[in-house]
PDB file of N, CA and C in Angstrom:
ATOM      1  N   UNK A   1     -44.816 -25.405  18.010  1.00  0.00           N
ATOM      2  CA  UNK A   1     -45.077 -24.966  19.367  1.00  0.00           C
ATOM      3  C   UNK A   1     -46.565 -25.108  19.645  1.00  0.00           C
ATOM      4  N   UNK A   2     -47.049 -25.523  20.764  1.00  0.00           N
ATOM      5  CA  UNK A   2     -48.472 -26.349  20.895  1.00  0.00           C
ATOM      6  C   UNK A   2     -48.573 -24.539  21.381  1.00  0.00           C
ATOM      7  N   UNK A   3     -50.115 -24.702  21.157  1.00  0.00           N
ATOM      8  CA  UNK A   3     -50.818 -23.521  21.649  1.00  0.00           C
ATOM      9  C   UNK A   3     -51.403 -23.329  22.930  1.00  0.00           C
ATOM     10  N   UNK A   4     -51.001 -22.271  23.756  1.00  0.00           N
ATOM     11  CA  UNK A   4     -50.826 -22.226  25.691  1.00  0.00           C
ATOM     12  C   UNK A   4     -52.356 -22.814  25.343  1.00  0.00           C
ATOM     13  N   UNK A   5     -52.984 -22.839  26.695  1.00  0.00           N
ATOM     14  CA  UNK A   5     -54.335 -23.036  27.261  1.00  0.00           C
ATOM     15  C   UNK A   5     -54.506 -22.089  27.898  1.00  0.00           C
ATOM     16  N   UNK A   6     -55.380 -21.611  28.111  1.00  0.00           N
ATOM     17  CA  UNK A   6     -56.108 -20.150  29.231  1.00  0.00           C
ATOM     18  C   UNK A   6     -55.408 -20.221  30.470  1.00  0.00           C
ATOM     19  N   UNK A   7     -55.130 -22.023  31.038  1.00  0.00           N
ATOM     20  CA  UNK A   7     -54.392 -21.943  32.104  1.00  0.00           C
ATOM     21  C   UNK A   7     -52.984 -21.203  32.154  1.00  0.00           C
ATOM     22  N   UNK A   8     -52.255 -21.464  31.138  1.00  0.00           N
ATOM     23  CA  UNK A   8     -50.969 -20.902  31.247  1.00  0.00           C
ATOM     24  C   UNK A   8     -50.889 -19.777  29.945  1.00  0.00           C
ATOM     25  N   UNK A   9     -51.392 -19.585  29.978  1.00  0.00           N
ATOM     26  CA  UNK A   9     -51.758 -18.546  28.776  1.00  0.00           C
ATOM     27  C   UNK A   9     -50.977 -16.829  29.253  1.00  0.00           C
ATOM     28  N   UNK A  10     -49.763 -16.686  28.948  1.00  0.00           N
ATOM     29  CA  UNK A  10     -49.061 -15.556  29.655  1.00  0.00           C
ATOM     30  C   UNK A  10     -47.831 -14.610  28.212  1.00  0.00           C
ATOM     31  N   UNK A  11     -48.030 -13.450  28.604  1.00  0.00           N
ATOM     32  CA  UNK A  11     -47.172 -13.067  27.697  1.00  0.00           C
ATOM     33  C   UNK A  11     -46.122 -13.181  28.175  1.00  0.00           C
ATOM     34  N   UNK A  12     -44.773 -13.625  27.653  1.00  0.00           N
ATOM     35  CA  UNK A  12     -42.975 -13.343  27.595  1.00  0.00           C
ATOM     36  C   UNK A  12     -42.607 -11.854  27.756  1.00  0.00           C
ATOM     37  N   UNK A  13     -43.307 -11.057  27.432  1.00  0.00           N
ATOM     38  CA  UNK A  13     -42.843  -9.887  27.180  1.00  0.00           C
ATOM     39  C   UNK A  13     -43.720  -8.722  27.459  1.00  0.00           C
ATOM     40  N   UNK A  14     -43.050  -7.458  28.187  1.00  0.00           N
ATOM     41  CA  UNK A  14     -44.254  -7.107  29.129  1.00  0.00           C
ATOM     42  C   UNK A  14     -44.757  -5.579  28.166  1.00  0.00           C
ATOM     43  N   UNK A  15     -44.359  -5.591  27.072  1.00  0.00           N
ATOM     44  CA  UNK A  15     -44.670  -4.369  26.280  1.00  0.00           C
ATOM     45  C   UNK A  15     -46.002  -5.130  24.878  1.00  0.00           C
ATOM     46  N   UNK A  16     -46.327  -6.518  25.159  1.00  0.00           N
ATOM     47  CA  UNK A  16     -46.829  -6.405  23.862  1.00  0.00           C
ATOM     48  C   UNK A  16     -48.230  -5.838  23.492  1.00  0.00           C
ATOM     49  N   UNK A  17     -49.127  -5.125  24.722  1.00  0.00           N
ATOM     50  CA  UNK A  17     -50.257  -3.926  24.271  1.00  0.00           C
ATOM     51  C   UNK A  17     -49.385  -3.015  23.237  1.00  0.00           C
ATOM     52  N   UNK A  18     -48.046  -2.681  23.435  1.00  0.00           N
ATOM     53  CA  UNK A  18     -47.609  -1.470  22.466  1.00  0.00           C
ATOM     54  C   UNK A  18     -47.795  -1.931  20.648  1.00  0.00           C
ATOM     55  N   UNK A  19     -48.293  -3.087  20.768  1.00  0.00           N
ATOM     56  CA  UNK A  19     -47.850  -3.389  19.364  1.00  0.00           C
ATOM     57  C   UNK A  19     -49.444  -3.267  19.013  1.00  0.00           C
ATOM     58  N   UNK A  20     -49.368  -3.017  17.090  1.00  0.00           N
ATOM     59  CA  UNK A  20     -50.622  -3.019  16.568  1.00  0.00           C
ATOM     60  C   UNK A  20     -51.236  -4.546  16.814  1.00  0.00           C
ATOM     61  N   UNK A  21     -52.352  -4.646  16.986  1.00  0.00           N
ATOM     62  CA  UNK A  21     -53.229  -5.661  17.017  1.00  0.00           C
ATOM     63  C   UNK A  21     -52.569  -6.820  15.337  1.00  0.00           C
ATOM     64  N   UNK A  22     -52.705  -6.130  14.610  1.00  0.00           N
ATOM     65  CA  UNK A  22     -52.366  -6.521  13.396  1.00  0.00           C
ATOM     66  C   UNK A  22     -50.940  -7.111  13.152  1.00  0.00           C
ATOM     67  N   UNK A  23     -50.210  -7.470  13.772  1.00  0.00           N
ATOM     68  CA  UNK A  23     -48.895  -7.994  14.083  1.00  0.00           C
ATOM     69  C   UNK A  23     -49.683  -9.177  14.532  1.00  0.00           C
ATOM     70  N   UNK A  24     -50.501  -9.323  14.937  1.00  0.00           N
ATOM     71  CA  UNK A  24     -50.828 -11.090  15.500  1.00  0.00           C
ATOM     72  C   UNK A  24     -50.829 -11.946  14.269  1.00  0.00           C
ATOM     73  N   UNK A  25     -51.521 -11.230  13.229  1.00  0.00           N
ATOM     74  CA  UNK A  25     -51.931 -12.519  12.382  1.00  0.00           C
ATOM     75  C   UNK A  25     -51.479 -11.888  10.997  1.00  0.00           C
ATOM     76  N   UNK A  26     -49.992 -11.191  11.213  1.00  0.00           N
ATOM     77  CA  UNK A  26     -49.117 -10.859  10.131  1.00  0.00           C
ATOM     78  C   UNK A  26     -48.115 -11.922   9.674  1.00  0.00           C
ATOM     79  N   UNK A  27     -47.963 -12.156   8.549  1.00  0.00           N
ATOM     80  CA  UNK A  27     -47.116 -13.430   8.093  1.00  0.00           C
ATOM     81  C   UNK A  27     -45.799 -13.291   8.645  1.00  0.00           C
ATOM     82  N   UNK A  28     -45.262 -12.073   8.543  1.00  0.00           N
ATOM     83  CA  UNK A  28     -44.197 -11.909   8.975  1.00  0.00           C
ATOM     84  C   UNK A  28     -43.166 -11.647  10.587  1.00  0.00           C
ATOM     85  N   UNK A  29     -44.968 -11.592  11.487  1.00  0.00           N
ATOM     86  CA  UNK A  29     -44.006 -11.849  12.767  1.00  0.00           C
ATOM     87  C   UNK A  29     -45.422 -12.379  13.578  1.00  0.00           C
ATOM     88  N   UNK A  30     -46.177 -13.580  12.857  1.00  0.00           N
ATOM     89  CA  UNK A  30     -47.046 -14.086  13.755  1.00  0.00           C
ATOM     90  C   UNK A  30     -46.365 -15.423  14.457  1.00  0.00           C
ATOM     91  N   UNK A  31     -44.793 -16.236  13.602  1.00  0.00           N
ATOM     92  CA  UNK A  31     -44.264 -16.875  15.152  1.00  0.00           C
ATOM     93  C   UNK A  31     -44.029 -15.732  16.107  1.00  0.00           C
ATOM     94  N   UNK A  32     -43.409 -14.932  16.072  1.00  0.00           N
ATOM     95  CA  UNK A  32     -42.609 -14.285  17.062  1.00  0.00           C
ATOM     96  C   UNK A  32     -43.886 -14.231  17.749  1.00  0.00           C
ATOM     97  N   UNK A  33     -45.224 -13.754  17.356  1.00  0.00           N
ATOM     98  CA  UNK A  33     -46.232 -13.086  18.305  1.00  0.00           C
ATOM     99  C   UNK A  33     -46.702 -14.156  19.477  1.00  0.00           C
ATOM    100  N   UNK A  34     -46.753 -15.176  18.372  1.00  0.00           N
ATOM    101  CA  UNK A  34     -47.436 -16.615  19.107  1.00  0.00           C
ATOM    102  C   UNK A  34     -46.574 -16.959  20.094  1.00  0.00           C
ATOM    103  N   UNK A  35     -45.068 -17.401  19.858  1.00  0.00           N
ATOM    104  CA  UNK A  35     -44.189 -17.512  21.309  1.00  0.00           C
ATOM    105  C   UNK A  35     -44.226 -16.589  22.211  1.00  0.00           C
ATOM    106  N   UNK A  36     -44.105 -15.430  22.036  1.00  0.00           N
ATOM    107  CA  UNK A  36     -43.878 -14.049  22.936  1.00  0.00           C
ATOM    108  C   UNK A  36     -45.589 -13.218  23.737  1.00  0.00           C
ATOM    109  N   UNK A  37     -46.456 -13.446  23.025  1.00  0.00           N
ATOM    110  CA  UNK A  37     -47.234 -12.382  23.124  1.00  0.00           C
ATOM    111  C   UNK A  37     -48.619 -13.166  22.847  1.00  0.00           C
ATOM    112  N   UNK A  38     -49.056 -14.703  23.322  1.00  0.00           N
ATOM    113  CA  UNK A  38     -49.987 -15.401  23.072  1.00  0.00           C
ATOM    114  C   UNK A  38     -51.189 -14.479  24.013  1.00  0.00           C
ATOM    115  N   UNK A  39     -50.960 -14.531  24.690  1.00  0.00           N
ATOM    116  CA  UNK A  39     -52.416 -13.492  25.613  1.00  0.00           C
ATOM    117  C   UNK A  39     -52.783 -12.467  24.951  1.00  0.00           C
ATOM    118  N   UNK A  40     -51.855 -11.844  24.264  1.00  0.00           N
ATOM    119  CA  UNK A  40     -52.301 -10.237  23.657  1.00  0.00           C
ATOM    120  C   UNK A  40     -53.131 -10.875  22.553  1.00  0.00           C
ATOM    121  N   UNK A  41     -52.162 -11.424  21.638  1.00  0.00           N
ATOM    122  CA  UNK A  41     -52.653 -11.958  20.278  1.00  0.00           C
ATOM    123  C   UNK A  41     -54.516 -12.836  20.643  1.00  0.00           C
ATOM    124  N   UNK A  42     -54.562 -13.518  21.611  1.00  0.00           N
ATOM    125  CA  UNK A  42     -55.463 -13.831  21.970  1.00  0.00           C
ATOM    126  C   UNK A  42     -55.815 -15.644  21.235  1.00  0.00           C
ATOM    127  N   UNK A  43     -54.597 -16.266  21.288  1.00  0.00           N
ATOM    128  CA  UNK A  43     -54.537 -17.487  20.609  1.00  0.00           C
ATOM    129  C   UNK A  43     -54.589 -18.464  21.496  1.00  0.00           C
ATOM    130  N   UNK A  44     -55.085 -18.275  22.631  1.00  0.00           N
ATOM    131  CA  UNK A  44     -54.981 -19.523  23.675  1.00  0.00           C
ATOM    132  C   UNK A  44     -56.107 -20.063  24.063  1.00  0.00           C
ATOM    133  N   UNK A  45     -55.989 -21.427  24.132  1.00  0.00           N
ATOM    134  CA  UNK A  45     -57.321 -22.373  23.798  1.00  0.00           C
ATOM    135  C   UNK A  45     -57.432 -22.422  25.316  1.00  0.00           C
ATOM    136  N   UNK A  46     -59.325 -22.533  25.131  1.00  0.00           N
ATOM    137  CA  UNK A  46     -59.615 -22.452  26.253  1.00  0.00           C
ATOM    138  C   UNK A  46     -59.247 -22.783  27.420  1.00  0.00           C
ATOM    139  N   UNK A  47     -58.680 -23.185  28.593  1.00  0.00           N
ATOM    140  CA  UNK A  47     -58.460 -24.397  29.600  1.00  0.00           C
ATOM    141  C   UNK A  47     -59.666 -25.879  29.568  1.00  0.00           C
ATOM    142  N   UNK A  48     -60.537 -25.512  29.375  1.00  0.00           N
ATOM    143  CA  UNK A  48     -61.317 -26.667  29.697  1.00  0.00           C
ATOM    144  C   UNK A  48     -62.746 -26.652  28.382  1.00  0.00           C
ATOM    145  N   UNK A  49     -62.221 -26.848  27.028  1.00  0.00           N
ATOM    146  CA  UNK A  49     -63.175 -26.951  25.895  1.00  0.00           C
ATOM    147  C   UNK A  49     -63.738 -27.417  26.079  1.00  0.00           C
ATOM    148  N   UNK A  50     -65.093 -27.228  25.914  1.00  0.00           N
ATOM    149  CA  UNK A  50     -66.488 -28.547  26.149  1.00  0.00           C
ATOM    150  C   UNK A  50     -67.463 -27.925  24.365  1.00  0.00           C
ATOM    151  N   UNK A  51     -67.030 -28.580  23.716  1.00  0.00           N
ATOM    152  CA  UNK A  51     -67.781 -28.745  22.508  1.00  0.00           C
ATOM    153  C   UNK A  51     -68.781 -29.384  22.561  1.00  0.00           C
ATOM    154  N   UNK A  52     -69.601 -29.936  23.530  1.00  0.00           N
ATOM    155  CA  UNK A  52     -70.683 -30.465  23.687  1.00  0.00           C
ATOM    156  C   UNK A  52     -71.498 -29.255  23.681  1.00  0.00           C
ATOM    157  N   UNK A  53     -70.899 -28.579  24.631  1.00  0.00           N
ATOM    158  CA  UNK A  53     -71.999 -26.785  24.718  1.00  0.00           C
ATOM    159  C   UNK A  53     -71.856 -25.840  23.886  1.00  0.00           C
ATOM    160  N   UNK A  54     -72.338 -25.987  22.640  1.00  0.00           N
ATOM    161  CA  UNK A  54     -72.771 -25.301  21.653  1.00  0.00           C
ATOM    162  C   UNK A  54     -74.299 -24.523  22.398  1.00  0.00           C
ATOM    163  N   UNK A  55     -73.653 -23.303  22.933  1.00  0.00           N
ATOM    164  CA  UNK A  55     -74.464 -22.578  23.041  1.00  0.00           C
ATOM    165  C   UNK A  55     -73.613 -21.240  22.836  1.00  0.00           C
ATOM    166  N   UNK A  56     -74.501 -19.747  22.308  1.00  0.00           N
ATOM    167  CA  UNK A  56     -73.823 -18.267  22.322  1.00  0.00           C
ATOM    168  C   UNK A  56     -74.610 -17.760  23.896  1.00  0.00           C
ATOM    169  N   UNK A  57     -73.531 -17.417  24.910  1.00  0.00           N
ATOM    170  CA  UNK A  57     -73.850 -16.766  26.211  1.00  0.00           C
ATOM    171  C   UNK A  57     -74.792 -15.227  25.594  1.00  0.00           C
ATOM    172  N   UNK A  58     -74.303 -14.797  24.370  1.00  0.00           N
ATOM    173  CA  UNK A  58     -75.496 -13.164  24.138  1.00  0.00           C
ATOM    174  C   UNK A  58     -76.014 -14.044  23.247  1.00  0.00           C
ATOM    175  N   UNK A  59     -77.384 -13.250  23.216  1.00  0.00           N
ATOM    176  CA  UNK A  59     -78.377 -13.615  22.263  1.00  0.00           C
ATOM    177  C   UNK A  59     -78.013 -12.805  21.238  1.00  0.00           C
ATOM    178  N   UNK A  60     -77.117 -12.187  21.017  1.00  0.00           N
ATOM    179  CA  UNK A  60     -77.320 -10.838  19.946  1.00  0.00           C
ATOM    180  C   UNK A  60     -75.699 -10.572  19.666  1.00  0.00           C
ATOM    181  N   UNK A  61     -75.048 -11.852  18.766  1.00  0.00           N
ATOM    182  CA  UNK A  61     -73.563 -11.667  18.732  1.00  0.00           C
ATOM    183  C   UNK A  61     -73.707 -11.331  17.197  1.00  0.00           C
ATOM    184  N   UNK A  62     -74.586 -11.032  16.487  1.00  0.00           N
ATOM    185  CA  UNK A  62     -74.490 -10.281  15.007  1.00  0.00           C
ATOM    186  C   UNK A  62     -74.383  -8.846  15.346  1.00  0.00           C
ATOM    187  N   UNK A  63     -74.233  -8.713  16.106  1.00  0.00           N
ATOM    188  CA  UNK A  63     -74.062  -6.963  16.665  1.00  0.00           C
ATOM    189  C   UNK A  63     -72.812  -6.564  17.093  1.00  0.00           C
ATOM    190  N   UNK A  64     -72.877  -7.645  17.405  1.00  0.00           N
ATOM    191  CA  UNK A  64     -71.106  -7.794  17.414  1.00  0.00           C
ATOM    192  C   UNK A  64     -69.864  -7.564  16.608  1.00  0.00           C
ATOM    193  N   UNK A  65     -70.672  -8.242  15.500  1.00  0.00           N
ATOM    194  CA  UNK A  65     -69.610  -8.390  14.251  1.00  0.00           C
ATOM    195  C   UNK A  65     -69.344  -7.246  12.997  1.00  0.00           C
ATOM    196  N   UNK A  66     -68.478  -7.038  12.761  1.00  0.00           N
ATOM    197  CA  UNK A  66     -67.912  -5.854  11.953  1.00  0.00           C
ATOM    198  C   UNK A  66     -67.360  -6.976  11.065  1.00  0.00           C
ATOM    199  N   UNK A  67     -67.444  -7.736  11.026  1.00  0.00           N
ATOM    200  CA  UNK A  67     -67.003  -8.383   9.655  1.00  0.00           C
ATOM    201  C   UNK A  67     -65.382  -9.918  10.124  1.00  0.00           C
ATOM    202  N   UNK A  68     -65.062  -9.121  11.517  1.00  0.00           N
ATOM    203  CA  UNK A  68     -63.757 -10.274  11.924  1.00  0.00           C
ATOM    204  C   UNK A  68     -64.366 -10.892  13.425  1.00  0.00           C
ATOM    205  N   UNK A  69     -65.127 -10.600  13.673  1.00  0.00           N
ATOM    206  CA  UNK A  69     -65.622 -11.028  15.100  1.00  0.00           C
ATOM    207  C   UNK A  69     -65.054 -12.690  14.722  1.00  0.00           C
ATOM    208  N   UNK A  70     -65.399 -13.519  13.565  1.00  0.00           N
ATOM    209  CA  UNK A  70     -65.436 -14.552  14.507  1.00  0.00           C
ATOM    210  C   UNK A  70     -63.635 -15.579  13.432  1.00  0.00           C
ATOM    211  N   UNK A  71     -62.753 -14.372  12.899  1.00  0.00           N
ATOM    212  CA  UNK A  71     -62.245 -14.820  12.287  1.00  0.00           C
ATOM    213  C   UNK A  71     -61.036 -14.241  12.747  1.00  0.00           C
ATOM    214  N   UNK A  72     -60.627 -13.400  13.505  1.00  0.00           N
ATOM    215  CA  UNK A  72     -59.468 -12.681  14.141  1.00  0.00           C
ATOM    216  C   UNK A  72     -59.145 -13.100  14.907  1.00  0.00           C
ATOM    217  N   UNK A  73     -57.972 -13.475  15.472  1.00  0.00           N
ATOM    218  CA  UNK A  73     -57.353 -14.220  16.454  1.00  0.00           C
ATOM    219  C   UNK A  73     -57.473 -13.497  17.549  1.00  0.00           C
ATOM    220  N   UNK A  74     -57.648 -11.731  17.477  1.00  0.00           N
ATOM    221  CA  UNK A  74     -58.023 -10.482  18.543  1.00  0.00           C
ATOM    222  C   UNK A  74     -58.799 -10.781  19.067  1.00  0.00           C
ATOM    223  N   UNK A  75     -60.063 -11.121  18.391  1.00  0.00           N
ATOM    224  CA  UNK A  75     -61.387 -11.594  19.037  1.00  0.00           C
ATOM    225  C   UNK A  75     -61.382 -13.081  19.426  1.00  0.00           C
ATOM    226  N   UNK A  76     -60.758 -13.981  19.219  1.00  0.00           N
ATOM    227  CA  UNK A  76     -60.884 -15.581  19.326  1.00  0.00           C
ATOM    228  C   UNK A  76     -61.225 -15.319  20.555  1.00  0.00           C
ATOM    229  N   UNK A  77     -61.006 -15.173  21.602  1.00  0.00           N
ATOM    230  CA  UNK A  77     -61.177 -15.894  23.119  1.00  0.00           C
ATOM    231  C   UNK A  77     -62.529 -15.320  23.158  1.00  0.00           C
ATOM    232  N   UNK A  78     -62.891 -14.042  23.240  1.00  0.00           N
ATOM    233  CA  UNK A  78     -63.699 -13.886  23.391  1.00  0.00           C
ATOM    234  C   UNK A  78     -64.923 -14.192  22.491  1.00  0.00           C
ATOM    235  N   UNK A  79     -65.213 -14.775  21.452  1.00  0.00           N
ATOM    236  CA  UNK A  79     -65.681 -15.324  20.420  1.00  0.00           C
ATOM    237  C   UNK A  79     -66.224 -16.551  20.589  1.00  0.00           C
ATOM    238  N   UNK A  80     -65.102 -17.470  21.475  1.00  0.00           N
ATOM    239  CA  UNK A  80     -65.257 -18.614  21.692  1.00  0.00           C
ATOM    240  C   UNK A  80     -66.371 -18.860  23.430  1.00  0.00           C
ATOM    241  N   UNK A  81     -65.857 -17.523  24.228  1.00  0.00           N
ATOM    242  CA  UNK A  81     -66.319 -17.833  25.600  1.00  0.00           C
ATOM    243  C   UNK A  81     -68.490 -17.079  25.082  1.00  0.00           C
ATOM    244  N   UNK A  82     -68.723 -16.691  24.274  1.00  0.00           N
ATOM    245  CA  UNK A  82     -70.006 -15.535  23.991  1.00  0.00           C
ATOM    246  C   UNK A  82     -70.594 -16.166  22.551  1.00  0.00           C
ATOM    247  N   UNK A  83     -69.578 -16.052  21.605  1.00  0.00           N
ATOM    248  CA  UNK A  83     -70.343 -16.305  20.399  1.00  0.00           C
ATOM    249  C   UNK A  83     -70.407 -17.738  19.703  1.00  0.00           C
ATOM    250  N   UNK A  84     -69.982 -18.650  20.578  1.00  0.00           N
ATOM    251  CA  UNK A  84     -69.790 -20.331  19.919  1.00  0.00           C
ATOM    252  C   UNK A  84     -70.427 -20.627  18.639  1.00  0.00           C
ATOM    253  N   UNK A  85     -71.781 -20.619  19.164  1.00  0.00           N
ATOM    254  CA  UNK A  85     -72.469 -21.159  17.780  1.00  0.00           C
ATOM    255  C   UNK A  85     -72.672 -20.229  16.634  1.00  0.00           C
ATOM    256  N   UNK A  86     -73.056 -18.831  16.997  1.00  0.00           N
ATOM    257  CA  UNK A  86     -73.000 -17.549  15.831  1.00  0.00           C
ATOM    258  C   UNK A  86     -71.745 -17.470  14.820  1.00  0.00           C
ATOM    259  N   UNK A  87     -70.395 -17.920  15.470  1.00  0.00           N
ATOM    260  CA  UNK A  87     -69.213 -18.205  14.620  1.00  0.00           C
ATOM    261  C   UNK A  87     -68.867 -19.234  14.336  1.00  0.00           C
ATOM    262  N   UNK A  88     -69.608 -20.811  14.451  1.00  0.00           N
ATOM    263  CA  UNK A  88     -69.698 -22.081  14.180  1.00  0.00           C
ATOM    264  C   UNK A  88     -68.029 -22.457  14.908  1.00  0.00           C
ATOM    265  N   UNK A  89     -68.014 -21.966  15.981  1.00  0.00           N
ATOM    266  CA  UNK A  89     -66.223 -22.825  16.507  1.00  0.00           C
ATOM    267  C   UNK A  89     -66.799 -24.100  17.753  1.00  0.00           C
ATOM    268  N   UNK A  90     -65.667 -24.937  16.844  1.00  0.00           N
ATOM    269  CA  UNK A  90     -65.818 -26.395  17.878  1.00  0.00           C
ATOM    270  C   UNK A  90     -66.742 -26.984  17.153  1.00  0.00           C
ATOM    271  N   UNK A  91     -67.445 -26.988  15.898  1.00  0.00           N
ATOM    272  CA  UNK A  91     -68.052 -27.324  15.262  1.00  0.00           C
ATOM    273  C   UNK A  91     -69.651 -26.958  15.475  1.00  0.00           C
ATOM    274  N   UNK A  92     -69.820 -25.793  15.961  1.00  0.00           N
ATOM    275  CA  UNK A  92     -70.991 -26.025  16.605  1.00  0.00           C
ATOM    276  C   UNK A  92     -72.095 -25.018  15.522  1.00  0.00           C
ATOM    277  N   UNK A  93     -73.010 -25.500  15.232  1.00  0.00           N
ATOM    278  CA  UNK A  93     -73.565 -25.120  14.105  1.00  0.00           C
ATOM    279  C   UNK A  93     -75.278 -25.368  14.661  1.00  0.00           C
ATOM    280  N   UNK A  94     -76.129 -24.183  14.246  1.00  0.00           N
ATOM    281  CA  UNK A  94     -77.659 -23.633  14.713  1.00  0.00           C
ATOM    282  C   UNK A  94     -78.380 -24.127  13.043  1.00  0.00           C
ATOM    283  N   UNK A  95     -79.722 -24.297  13.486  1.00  0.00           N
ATOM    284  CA  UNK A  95     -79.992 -24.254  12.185  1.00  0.00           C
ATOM    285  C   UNK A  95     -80.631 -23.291  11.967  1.00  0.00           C
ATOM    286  N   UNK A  96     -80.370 -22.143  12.983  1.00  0.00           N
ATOM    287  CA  UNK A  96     -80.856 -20.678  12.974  1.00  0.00           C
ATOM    288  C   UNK A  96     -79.726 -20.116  12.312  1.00  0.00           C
ATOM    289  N   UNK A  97     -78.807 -20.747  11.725  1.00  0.00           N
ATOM    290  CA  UNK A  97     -77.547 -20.065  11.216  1.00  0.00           C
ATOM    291  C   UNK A  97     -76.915 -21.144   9.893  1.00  0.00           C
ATOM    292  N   UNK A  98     -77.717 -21.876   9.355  1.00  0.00           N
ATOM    293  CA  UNK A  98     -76.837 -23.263   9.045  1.00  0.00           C
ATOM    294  C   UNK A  98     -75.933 -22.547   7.641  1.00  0.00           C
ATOM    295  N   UNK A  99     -76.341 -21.249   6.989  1.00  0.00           N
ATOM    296  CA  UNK A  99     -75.528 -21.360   5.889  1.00  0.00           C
ATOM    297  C   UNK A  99     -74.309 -20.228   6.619  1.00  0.00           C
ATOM    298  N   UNK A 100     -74.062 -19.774   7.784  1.00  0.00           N
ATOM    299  CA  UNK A 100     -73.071 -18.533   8.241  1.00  0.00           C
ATOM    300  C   UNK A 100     -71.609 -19.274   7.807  1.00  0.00           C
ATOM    301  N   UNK A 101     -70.714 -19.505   7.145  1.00  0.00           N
ATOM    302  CA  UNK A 101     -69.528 -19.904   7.096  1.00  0.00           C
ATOM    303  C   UNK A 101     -68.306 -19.301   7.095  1.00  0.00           C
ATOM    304  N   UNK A 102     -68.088 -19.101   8.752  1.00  0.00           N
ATOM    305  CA  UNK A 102     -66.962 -18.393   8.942  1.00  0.00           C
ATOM    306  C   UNK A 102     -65.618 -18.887   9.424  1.00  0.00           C
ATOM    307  N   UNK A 103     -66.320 -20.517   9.423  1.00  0.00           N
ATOM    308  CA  UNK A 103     -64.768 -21.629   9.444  1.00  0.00           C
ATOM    309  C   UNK A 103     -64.097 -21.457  10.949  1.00  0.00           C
ATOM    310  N   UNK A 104     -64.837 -20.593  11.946  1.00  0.00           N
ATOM    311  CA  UNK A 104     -64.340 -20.916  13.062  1.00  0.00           C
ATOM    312  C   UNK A 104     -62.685 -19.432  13.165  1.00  0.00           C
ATOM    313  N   UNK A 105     -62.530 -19.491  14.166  1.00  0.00           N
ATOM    314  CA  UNK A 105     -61.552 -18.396  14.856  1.00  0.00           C
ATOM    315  C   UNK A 105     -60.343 -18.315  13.438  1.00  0.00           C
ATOM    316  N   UNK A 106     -59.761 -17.536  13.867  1.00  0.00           N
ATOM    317  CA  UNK A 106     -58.141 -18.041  12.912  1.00  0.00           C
ATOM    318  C   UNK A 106     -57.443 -18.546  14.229  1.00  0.00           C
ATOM    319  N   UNK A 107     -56.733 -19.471  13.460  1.00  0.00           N
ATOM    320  CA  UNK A 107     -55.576 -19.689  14.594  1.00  0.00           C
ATOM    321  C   UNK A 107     -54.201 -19.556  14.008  1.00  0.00           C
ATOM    322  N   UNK A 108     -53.533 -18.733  15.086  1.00  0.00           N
ATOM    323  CA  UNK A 108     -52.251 -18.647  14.414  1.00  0.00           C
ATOM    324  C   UNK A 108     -51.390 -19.861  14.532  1.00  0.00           C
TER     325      UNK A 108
END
């Protein structure tokens, strides 16, 4: 199943805030989450990626991070729209950061 885009990026199901965050990127019901509950889970690629713009919109996304900022599928969207280069996604890499290796979002 291809992964929505921001454009169509909609949950199936109108209860999935009730679920733990941690059901997104659980082995055991991250299809179900990904078909049903892609907006909550937060797995939907941008509408319009421009990997050319490796830039972070905050100057200050290590303040951010508790340790999953840039590896939780919870945080992906927002990770991707603020912290680009601080979490190296889309390949985008600082040499104010060159050894950070956090391999980019998870994707479910």
């Amino acid at each position: 199943m291809p992964t929505p885009t921001a454009d169509n990026c909609r949950d199936t199901l109108d209860y999935c805030a009730k679920y733990d965050p941690s059901v997104c990127t659980n082995t055991t019901y991250r299809a179900y989450m990904t078909a049903k509950c892609p907006k909550y889970c937060g797995i939907c690629t941008p509408a319009h990626p421009d990997p050319i713009n490796c830039t972070d919109t905050l100057p200050n996304c290590g303040e951010y991070d508790s340790g999953d900022l840039c590896t939780s599928s919870y945080y992906h969207q927002w990770a991707w729209e603020n912290c680009r280069v601080y979490c190296q996604l889309d390949g985008c890499l600082s040499a104010d950061n060159p050894g950070r290796l956090h391999g980019g979002a998870a994707k479910l």
